[in-house]
N, C-alpha and C. Protein backbone atom coordinates (compact mmCIF):
# COMPACT_ATOMS: atom_id res chain seq x y z
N UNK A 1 25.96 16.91 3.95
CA UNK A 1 24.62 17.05 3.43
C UNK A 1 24.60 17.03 1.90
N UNK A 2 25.32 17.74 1.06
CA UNK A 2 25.64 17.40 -0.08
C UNK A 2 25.84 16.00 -0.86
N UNK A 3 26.28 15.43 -0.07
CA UNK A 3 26.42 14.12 -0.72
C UNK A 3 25.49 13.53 -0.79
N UNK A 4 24.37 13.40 -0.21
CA UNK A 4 23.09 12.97 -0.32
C UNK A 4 22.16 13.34 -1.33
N UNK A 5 22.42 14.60 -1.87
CA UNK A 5 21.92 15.05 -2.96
C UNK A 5 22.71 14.50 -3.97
N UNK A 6 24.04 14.89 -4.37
CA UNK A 6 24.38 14.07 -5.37
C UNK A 6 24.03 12.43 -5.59
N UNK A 7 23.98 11.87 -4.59
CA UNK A 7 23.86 10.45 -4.89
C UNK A 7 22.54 10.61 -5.54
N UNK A 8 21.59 11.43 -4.74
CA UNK A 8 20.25 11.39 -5.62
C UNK A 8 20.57 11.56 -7.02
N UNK A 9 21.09 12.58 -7.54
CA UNK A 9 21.08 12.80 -8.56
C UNK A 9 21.96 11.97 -9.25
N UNK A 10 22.76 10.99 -8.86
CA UNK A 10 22.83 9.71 -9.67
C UNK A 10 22.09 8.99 -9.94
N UNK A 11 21.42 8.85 -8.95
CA UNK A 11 20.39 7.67 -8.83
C UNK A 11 19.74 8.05 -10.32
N UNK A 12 18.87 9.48 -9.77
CA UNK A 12 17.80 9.81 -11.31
C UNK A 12 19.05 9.87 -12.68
N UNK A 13 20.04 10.05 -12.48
CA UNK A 13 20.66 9.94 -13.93
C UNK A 13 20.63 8.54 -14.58
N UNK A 14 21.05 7.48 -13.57
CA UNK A 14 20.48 6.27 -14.22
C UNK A 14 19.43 5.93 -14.33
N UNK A 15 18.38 6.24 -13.89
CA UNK A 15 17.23 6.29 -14.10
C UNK A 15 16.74 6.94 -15.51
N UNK A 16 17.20 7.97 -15.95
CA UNK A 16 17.05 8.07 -17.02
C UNK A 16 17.39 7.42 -18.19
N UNK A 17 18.43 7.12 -18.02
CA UNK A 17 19.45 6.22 -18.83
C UNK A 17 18.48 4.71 -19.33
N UNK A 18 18.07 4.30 -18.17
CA UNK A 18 17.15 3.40 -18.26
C UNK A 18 16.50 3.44 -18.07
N UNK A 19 15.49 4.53 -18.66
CA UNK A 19 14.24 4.66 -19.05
C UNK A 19 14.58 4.92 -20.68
N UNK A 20 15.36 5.77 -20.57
CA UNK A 20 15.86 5.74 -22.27
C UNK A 20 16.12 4.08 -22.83
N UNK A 21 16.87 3.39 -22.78
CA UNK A 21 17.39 2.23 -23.13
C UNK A 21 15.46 1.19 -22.92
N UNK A 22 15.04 1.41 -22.12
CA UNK A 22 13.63 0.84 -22.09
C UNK A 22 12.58 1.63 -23.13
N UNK A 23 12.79 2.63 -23.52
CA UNK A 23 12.03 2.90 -24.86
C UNK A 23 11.06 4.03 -23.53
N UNK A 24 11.05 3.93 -22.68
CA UNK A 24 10.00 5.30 -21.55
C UNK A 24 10.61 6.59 -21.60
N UNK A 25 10.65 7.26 -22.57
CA UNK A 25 10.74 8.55 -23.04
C UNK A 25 10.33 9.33 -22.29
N UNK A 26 9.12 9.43 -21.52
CA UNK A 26 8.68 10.78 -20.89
C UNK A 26 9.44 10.35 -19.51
N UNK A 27 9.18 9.23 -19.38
CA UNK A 27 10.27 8.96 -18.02
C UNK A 27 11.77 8.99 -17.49
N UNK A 28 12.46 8.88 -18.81
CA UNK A 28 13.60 9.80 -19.42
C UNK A 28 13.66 10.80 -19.16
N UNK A 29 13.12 11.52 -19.81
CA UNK A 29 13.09 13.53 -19.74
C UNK A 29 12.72 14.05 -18.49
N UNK A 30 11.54 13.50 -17.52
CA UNK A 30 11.58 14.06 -16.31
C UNK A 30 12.56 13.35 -15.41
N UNK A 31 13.37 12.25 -15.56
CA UNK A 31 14.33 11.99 -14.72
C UNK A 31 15.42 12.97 -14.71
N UNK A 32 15.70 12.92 -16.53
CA UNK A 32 17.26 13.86 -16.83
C UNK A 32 16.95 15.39 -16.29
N UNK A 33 15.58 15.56 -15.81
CA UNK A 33 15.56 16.91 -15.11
C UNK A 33 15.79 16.62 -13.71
N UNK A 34 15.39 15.66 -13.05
CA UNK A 34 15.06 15.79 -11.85
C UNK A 34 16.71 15.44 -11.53
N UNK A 35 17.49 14.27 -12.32
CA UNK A 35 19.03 14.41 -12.18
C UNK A 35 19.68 16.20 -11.84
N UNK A 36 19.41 16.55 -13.29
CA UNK A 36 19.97 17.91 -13.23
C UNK A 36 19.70 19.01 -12.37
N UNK A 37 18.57 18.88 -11.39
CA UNK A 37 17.92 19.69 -10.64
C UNK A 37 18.45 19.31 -9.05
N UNK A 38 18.49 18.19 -9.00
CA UNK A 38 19.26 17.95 -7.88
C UNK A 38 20.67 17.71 -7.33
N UNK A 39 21.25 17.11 -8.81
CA UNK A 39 22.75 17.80 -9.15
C UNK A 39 22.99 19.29 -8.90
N UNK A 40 22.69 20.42 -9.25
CA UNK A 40 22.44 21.60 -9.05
C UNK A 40 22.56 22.32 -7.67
N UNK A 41 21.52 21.18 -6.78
CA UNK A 41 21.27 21.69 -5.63
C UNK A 41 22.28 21.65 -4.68
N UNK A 42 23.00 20.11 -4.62
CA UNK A 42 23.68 19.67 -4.54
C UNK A 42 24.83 20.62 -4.41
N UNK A 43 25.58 21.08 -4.98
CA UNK A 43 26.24 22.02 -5.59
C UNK A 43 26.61 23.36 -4.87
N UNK A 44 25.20 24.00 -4.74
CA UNK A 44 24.97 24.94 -4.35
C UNK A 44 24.90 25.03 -2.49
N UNK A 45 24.87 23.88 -1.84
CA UNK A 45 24.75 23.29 -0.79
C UNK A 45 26.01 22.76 -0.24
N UNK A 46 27.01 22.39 -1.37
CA UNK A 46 27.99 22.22 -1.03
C UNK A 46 29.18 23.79 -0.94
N UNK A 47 28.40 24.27 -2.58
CA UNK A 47 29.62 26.00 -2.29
C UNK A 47 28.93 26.69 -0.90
N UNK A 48 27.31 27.04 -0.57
CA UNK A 48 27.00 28.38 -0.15
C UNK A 48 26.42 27.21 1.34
N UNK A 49 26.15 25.92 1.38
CA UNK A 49 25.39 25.19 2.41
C UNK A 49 23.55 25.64 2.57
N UNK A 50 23.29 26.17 1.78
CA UNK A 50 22.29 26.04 1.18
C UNK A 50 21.50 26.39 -0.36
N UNK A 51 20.15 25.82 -0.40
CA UNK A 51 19.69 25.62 -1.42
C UNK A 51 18.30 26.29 -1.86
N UNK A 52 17.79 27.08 -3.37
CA UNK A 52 16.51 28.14 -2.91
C UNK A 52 15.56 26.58 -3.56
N UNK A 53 14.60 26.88 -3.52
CA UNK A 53 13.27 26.03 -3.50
C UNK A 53 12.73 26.75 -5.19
N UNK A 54 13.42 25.85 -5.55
CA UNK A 54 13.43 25.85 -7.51
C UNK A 54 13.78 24.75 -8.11
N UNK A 55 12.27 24.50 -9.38
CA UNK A 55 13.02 23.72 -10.26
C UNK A 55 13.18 24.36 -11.14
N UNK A 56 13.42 24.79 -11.48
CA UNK A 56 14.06 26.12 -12.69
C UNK A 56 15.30 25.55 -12.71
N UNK A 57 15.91 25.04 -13.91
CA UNK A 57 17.26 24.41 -14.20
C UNK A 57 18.13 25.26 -14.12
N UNK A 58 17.61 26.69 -15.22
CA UNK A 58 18.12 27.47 -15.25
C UNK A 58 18.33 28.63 -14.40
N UNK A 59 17.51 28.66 -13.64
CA UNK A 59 17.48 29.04 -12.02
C UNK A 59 18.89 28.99 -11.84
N UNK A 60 18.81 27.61 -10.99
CA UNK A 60 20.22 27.12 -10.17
C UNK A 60 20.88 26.97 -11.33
N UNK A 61 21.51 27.22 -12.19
CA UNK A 61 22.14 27.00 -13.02
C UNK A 61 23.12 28.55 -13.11
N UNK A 62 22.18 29.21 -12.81
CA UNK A 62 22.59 30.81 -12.76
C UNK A 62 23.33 30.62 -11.37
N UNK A 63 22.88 30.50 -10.54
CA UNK A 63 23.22 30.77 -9.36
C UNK A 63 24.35 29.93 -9.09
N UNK A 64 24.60 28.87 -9.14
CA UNK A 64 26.14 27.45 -9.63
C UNK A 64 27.16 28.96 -9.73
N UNK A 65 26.51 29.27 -11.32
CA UNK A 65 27.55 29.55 -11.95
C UNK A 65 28.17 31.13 -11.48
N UNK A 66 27.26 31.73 -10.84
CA UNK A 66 27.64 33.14 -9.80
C UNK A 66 28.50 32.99 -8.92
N UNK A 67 28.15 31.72 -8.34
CA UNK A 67 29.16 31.41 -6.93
C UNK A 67 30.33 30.90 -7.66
N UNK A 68 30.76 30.36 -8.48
CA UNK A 68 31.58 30.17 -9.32
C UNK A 68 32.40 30.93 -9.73
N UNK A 69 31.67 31.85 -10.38
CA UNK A 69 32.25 33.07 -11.51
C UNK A 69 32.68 32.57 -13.15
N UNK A 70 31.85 31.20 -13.62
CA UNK A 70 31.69 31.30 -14.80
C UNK A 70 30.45 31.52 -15.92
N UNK A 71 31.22 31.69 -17.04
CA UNK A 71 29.73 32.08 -17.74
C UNK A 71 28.64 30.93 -17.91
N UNK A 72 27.71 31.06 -18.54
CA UNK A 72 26.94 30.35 -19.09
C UNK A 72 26.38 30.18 -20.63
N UNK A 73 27.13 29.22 -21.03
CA UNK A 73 26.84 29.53 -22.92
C UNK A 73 25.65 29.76 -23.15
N UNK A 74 25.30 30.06 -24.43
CA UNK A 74 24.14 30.38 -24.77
C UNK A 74 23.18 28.31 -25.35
N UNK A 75 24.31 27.85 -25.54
CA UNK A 75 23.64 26.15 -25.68
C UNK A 75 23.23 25.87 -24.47
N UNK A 76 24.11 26.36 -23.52
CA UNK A 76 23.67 25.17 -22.20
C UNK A 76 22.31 26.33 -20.93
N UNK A 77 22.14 27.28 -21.65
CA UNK A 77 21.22 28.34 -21.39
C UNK A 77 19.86 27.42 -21.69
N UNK A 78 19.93 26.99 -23.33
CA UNK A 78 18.41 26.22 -23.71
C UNK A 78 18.52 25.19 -23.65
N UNK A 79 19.81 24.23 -22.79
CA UNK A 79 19.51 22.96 -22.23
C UNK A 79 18.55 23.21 -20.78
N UNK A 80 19.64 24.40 -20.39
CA UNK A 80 18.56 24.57 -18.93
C UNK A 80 17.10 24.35 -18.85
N UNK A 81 16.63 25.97 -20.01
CA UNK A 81 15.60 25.78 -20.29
C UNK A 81 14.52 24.45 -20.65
N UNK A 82 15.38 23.47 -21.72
CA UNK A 82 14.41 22.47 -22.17
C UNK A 82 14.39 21.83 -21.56
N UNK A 83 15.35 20.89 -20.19
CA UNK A 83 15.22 20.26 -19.04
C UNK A 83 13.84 20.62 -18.03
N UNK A 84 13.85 22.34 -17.87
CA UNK A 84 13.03 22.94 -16.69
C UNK A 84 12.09 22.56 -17.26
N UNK A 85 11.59 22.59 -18.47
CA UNK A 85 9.98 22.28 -19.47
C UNK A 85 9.50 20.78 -18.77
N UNK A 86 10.33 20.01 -18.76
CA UNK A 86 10.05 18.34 -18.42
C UNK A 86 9.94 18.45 -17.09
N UNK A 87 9.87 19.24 -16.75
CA UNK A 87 9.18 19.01 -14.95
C UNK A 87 7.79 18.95 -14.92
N UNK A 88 7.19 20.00 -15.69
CA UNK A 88 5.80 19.24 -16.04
C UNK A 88 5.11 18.65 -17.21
N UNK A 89 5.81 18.96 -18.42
CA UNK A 89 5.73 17.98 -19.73
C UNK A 89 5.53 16.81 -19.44
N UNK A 90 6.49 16.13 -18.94
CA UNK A 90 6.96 14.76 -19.00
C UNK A 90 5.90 14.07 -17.84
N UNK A 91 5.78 14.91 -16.66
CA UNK A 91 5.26 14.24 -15.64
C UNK A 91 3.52 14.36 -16.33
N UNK A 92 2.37 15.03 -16.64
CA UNK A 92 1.22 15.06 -16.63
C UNK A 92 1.36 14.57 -18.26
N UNK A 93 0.30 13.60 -18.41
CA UNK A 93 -0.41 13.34 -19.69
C UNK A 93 -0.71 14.13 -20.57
N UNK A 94 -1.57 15.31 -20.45
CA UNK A 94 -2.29 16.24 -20.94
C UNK A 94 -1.53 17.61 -20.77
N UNK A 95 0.01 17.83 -20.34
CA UNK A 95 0.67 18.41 -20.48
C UNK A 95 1.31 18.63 -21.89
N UNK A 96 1.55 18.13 -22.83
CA UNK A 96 1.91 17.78 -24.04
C UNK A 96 1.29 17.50 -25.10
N UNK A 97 0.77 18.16 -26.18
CA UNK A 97 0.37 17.71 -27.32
C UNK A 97 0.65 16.49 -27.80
N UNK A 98 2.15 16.34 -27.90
CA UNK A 98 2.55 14.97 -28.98
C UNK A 98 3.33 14.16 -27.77
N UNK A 99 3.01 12.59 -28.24
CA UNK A 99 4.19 11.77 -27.11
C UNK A 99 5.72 12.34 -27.56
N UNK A 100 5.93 11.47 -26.52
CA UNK A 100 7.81 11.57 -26.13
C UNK A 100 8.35 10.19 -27.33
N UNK A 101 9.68 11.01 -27.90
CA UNK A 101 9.78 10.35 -28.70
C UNK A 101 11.43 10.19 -28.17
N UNK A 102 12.22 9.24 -28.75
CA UNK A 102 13.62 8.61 -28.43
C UNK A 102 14.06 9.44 -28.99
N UNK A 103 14.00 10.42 -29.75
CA UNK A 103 14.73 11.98 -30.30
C UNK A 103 14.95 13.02 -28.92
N UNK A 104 13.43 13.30 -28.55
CA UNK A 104 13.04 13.54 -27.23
C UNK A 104 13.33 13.10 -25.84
N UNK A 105 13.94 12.10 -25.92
CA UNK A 105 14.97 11.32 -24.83
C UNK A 105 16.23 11.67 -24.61
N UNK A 106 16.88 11.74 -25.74
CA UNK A 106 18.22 11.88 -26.60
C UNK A 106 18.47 13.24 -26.06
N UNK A 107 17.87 14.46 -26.56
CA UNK A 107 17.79 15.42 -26.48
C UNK A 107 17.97 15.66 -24.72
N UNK A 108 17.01 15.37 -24.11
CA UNK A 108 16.84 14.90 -22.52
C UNK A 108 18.39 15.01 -21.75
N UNK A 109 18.37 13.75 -22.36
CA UNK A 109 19.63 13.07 -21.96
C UNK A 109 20.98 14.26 -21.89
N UNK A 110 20.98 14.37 -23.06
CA UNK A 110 22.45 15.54 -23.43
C UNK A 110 22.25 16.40 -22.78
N UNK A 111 21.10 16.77 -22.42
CA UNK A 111 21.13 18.28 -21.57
C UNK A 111 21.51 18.45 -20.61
N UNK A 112 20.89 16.79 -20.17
CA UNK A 112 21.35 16.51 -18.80
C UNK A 112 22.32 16.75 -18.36
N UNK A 113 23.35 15.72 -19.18
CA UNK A 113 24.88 15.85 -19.00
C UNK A 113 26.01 17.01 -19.57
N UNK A 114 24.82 17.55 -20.23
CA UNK A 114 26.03 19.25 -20.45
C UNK A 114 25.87 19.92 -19.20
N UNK A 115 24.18 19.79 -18.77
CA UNK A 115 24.19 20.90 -17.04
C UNK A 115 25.29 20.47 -16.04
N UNK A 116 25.09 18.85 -15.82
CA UNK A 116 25.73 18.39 -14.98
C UNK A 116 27.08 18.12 -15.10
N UNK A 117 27.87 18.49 -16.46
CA UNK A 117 29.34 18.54 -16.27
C UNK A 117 29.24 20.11 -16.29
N UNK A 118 28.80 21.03 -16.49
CA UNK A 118 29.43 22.15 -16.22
C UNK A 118 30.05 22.80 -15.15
N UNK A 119 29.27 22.61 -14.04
CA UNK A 119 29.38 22.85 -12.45
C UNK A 119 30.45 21.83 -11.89
């Protein structure tokens, strides 16, 4: 069952990737969450065989890292955080003051891949 989640969460990692490389910034940032969120789950499905009903990055990010028994830096604490934001930032229009910018992608992106190599 796990493996099905990870593949998802490949899938959305390239998906982000190329949405980044296509200049779609907000489509970027809610991918590199929805990667990291289902990477996560993934995870947690594979240590405990199941999964709680959260997109909270930092949620499952806690919980990874309990079943684990490692810490959680204080950087990859406000990657969690700024990933969990793009679940609804990125997805609604009127969620966001200012557009998504390729800084804002960038940013996305790395978070992505610090959550998802940690676990």
């Amino acid at each position: 069952m796990a493996s099905r989640w990870y593949a998802k969460a490949e899938r959305y990692k390239s998906l982000a990737y190329e949405f980044l490389q296509r200049g779609m910034y907000a489509e970027c940032c809610f991918f590199a969450q929805q990667a990291a969120e289902f990477y996560l789950e993934a995870k947690l499905v594979e240590l405990t065989g199941s999964r709680p009903y959260s997109h909270s990055i930092l949620q499952l990010l806690r919980e990874v890292s309990a079943v684990l028994g490692v810490e959680i830096s204080g950087g990859l604490a406000r990657c969690a955080k700024h990933l969990t934001e793009q679940y609804i930032s990125a997805r609604y229009p009127d969620a966001r003051m200012l557009d998504y910018d390729r800084e804002d992608a960038e940013e996305c992106v790395k978070c992505m891949e610090a959550v998802m190599g940690h676990a």
